[in-house]
N, C-alpha and C. Protein backbone atom coordinates (compact mmCIF):
# COMPACT_ATOMS: atom_id res chain seq x y z
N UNK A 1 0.82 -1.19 0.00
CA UNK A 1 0.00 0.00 0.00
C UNK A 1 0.86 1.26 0.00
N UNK A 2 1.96 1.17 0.76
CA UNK A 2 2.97 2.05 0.29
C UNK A 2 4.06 2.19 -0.27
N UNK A 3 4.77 3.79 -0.81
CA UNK A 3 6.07 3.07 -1.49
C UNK A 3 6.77 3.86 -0.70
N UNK A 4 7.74 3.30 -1.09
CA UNK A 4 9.37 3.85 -0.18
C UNK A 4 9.65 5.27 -1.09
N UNK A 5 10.11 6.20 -1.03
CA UNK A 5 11.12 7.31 -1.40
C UNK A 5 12.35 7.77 -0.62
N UNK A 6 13.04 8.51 -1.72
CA UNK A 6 14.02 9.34 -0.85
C UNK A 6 13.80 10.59 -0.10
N UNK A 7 13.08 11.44 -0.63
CA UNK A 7 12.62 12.58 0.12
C UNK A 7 12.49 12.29 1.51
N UNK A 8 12.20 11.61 2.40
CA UNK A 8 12.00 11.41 3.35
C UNK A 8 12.87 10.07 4.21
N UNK A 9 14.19 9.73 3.49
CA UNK A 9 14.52 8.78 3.94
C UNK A 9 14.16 7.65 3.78
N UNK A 10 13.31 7.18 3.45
CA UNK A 10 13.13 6.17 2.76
C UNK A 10 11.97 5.69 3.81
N UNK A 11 11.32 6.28 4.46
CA UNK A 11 10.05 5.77 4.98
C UNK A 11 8.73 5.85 4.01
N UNK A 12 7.70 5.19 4.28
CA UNK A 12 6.47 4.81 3.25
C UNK A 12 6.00 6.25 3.19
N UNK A 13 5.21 6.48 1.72
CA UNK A 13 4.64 7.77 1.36
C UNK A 13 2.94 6.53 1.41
N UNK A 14 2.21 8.16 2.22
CA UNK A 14 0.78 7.39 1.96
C UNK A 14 0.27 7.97 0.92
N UNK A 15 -0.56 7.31 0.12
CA UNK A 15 -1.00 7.84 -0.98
C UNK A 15 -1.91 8.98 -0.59
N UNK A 16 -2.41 8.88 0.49
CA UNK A 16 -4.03 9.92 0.50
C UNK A 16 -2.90 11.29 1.09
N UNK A 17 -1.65 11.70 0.99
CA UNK A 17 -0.95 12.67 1.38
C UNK A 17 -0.32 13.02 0.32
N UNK A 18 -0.50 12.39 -1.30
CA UNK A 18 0.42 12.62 -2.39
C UNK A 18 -0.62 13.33 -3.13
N UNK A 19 -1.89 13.14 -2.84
CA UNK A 19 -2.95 13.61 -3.75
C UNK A 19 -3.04 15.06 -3.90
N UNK A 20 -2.92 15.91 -2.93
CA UNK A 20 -2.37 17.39 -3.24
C UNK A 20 -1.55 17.37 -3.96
N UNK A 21 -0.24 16.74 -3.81
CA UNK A 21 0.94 17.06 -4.59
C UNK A 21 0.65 16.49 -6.26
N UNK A 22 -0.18 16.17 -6.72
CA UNK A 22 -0.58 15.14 -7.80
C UNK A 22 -1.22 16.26 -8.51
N UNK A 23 -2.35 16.91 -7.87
CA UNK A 23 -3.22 17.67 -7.98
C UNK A 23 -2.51 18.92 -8.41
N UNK A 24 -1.47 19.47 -7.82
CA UNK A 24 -1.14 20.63 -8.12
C UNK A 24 0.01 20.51 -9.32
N UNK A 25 0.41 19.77 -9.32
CA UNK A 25 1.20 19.16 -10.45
C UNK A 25 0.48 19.31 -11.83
N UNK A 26 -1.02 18.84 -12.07
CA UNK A 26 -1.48 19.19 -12.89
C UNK A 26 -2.14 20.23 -13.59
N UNK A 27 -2.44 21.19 -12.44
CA UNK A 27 -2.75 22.44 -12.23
C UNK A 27 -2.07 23.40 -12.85
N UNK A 28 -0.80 23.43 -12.24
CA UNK A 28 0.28 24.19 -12.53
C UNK A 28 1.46 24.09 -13.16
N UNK A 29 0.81 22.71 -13.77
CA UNK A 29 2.16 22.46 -15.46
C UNK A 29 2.32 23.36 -16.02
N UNK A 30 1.77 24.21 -16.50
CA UNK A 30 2.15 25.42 -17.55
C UNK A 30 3.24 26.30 -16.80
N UNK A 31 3.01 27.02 -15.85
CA UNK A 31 3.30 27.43 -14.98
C UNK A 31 4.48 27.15 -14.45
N UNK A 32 4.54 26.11 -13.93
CA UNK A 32 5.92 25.09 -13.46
C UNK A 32 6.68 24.73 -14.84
N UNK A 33 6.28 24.71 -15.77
CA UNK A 33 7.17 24.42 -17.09
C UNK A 33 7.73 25.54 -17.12
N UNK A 34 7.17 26.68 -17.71
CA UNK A 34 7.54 28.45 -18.10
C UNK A 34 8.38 28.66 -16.94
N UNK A 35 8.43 28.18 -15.47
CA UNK A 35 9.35 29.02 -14.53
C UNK A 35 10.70 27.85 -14.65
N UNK A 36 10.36 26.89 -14.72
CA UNK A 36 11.87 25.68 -14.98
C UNK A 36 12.14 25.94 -16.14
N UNK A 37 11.60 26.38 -17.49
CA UNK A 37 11.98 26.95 -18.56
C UNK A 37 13.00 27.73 -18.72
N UNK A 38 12.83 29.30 -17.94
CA UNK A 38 13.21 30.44 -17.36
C UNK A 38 14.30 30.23 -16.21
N UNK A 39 14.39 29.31 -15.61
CA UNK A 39 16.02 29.25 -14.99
C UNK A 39 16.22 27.84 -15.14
N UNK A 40 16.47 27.14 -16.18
CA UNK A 40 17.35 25.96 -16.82
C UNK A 40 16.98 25.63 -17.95
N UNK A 41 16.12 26.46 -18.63
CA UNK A 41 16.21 26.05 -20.58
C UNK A 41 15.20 24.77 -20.87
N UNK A 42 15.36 24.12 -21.93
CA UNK A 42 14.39 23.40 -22.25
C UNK A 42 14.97 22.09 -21.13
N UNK A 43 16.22 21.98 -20.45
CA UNK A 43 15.63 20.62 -19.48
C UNK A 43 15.11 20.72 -18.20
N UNK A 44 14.62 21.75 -17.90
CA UNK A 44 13.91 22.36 -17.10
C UNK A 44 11.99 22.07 -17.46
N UNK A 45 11.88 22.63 -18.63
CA UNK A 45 10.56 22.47 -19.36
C UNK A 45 10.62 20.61 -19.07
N UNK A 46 11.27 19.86 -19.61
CA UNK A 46 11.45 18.58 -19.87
C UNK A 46 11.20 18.25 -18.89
N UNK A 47 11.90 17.90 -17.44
CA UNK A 47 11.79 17.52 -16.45
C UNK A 47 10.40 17.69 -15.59
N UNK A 48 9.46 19.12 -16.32
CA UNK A 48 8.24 18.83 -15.42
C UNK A 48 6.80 18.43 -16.30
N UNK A 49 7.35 18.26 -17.74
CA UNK A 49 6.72 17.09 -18.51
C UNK A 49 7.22 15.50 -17.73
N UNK A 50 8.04 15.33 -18.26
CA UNK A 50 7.96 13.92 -17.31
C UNK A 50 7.81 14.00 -15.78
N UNK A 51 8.10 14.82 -14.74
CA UNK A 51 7.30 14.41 -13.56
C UNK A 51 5.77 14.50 -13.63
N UNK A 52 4.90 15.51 -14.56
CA UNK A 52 3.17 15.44 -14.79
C UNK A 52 3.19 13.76 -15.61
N UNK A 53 4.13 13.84 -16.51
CA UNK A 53 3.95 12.05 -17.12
C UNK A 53 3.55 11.17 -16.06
N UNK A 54 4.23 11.19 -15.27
CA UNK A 54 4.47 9.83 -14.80
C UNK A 54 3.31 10.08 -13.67
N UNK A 55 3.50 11.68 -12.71
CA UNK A 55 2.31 11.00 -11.78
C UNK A 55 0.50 11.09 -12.54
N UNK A 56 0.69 10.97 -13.52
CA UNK A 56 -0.53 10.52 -14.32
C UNK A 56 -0.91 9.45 -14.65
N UNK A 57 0.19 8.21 -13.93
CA UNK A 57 0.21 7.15 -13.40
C UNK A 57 -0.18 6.48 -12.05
N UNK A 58 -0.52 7.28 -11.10
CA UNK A 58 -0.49 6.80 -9.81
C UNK A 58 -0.63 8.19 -8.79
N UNK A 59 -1.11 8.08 -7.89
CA UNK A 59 -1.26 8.81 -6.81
C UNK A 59 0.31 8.68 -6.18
N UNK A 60 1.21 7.88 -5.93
CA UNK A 60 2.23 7.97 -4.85
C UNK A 60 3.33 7.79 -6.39
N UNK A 61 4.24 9.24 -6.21
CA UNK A 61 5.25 9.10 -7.53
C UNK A 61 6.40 7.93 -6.79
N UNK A 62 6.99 7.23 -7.68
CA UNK A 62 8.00 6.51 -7.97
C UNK A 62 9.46 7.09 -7.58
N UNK A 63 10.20 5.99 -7.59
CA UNK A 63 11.90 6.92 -6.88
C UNK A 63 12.18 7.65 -8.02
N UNK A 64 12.06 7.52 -8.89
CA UNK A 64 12.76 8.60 -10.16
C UNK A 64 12.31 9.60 -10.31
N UNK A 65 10.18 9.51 -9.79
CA UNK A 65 9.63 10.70 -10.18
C UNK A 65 10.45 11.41 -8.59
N UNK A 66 10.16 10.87 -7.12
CA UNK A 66 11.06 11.66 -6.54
C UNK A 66 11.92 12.57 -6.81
N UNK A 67 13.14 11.29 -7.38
CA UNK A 67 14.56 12.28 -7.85
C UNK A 67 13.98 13.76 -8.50
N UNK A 68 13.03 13.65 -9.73
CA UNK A 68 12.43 14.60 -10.45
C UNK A 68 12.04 15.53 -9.88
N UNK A 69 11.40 15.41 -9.03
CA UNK A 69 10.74 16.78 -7.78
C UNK A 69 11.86 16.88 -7.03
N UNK A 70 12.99 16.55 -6.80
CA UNK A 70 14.08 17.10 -5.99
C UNK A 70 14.76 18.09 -7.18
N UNK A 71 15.04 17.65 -7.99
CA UNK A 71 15.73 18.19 -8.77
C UNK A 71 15.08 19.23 -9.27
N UNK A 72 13.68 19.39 -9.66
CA UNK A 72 12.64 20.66 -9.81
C UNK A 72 12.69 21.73 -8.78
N UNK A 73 12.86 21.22 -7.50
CA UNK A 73 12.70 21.92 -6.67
C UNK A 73 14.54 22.81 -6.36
N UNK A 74 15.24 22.15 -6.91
CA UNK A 74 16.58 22.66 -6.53
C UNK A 74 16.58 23.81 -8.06
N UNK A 75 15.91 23.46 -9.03
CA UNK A 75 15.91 24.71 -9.94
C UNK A 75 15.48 25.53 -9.19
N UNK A 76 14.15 25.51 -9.06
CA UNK A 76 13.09 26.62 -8.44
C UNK A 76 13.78 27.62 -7.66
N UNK A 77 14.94 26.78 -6.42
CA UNK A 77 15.15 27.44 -5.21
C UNK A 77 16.78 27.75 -5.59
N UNK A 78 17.16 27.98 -6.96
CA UNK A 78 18.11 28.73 -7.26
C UNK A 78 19.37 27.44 -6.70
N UNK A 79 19.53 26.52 -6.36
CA UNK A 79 20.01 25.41 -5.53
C UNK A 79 21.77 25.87 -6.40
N UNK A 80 21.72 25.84 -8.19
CA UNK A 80 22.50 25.83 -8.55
C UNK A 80 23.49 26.97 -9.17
N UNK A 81 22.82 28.17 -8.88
CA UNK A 81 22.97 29.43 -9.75
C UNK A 81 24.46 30.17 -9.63
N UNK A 82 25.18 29.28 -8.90
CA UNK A 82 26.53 29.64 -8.16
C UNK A 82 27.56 28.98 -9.17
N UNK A 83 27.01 27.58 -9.41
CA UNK A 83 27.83 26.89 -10.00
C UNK A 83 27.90 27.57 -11.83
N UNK A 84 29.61 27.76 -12.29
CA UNK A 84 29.35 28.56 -13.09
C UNK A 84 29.46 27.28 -14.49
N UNK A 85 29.59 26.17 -13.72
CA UNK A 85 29.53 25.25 -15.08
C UNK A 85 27.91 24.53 -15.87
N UNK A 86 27.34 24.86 -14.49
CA UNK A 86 25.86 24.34 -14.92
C UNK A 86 25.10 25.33 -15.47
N UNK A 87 23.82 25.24 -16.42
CA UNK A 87 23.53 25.91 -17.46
C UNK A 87 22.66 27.13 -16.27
N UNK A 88 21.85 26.58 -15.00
CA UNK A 88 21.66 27.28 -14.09
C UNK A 88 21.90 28.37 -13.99
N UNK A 89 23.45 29.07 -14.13
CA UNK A 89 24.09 30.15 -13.91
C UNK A 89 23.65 31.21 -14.85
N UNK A 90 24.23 30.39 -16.02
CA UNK A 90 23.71 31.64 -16.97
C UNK A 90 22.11 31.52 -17.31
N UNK A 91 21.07 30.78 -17.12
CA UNK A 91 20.25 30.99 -17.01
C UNK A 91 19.98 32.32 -16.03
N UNK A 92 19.80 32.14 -14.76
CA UNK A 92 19.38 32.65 -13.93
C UNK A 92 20.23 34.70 -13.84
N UNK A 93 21.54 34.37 -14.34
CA UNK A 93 22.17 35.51 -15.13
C UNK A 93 21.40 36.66 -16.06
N UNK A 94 20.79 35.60 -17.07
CA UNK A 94 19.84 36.26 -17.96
C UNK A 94 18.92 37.14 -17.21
N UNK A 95 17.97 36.88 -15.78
CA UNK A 95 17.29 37.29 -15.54
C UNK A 95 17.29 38.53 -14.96
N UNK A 96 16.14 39.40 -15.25
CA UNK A 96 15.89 41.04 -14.55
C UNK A 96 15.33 40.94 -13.36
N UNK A 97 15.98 41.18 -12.13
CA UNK A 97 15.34 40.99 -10.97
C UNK A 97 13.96 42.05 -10.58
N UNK A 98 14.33 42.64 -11.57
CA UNK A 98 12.74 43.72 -11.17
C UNK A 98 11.56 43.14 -12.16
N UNK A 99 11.74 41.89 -12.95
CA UNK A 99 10.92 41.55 -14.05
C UNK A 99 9.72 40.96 -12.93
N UNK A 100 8.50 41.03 -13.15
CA UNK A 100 7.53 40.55 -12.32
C UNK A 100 7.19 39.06 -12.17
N UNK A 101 8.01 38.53 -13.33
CA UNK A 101 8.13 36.70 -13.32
C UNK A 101 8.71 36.34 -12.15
N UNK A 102 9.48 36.92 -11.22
CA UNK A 102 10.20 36.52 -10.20
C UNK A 102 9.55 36.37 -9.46
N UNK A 103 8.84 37.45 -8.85
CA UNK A 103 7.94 37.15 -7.62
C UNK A 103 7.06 36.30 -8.11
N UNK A 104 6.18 35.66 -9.25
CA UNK A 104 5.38 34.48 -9.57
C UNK A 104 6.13 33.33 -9.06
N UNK A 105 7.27 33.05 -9.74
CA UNK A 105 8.25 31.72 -9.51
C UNK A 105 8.55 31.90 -8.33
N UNK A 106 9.09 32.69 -6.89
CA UNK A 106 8.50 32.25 -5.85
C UNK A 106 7.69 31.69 -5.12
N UNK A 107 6.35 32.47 -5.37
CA UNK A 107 5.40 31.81 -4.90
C UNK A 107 4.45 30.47 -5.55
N UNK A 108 5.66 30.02 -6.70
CA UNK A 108 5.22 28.99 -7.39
C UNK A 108 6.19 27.73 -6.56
N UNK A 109 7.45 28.62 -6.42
CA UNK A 109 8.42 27.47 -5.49
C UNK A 109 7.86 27.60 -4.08
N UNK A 110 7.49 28.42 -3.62
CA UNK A 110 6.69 28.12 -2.23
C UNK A 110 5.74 27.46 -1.94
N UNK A 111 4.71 27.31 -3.02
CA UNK A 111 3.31 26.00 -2.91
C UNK A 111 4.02 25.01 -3.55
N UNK A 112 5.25 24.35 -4.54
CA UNK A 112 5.47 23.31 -4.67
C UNK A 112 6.40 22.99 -3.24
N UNK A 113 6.49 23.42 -2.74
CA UNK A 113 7.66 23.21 -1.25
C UNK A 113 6.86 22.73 -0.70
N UNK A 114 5.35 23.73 -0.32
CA UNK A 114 4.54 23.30 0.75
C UNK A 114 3.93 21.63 0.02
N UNK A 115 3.53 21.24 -1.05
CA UNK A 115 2.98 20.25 -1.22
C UNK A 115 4.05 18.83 -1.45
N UNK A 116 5.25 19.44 -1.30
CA UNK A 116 6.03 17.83 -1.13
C UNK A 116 6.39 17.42 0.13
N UNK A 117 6.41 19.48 1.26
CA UNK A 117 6.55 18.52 2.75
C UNK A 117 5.23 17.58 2.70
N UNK A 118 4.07 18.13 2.32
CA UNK A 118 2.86 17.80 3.10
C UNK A 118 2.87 16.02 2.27
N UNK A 119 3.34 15.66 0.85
CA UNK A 119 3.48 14.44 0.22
C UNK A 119 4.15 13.57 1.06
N UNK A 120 5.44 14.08 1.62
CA UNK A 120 6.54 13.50 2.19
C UNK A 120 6.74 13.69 3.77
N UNK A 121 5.34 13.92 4.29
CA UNK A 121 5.04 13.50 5.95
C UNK A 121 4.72 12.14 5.54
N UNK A 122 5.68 11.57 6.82
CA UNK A 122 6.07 10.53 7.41
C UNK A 122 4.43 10.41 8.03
N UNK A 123 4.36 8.74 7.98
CA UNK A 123 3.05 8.35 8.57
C UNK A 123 2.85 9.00 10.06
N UNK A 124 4.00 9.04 10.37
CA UNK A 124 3.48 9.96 12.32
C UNK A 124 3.54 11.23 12.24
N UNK A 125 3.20 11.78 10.85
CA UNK A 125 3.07 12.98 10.59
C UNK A 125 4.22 14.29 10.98
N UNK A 126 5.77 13.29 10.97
CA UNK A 126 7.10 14.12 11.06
C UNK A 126 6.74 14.98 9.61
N UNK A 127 7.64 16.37 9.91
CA UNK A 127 7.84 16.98 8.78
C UNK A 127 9.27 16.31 7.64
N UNK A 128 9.49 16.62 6.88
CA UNK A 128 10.47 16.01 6.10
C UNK A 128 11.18 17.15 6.02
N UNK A 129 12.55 17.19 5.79
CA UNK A 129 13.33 18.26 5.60
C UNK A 129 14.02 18.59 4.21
N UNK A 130 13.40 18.76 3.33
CA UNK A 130 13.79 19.54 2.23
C UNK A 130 15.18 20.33 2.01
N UNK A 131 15.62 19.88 2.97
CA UNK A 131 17.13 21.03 2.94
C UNK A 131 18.08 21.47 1.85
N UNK A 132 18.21 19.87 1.66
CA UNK A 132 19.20 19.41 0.50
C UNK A 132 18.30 20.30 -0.67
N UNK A 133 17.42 20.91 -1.31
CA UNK A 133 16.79 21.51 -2.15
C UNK A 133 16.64 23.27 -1.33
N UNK A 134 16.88 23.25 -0.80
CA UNK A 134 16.29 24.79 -0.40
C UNK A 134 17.67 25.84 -0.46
């Protein structure tokens, strides 16, 4: 009934706690594409086509779709924008900090944050720590 992930160490994800995160995933594909677009190029766009792929499979995503939402979420939260070899940099380079897309993609990385702690509470309802992405 449950599956294992990494987000949380590898304790069971319940499904009836992934269904937000499922939900908003589909919601806000456009959205979540255009802002992973906008700081990592088309494998940015790519990466949140295949994470909507796959959880269009199942209520509780898979270890890869995991990996996928870690790695979405480390665009979002600028994780790489330092590093001057990853495309990250000059992506995020390109951008006008007074352009009004910024404050959207915040608060687009702030409800995907809130819906993978809330995916990736632990059955005794521990929070999960996102760190490694923030």
């Amino acid at each position: 009934m449950y599956q294992r992930h990494p987000l949380n160490g590898g304790t069971a994800a319940d499904p009836a706690t992934c269904v937000p995160l499922v939900r908003f995933i589909n919601a806000r594909r456009t959205a979540l594409r255009d802002a992973a677009r906008l700081l990592a190029g088309a494998r940015g766009s790519r990466l949140v086509d295949d994470i909507a792929d796959s959880l269009s499979f199942g209520a509780v995503p898979n270890p890869v779709t995991w990996g996928k939402l870690r790695d979405l979420l480390g665009i979002l939260t600028l994780e790489h924008v330092h590093d001057d070899i990853r495309a990250e940099a000059a992506f995020f380079a390109a951008i006008d900090p007074c352009n009004p897309v910024v404050e959207e993609v915040c608060l687009l990385t702030d409800q995907l944050r809130a819906v993978l702690e809330q995916a990736t509470a632990a059955p005794d309802a521990r929070a999960v720590s996102l760190s490694s992405a923030a």
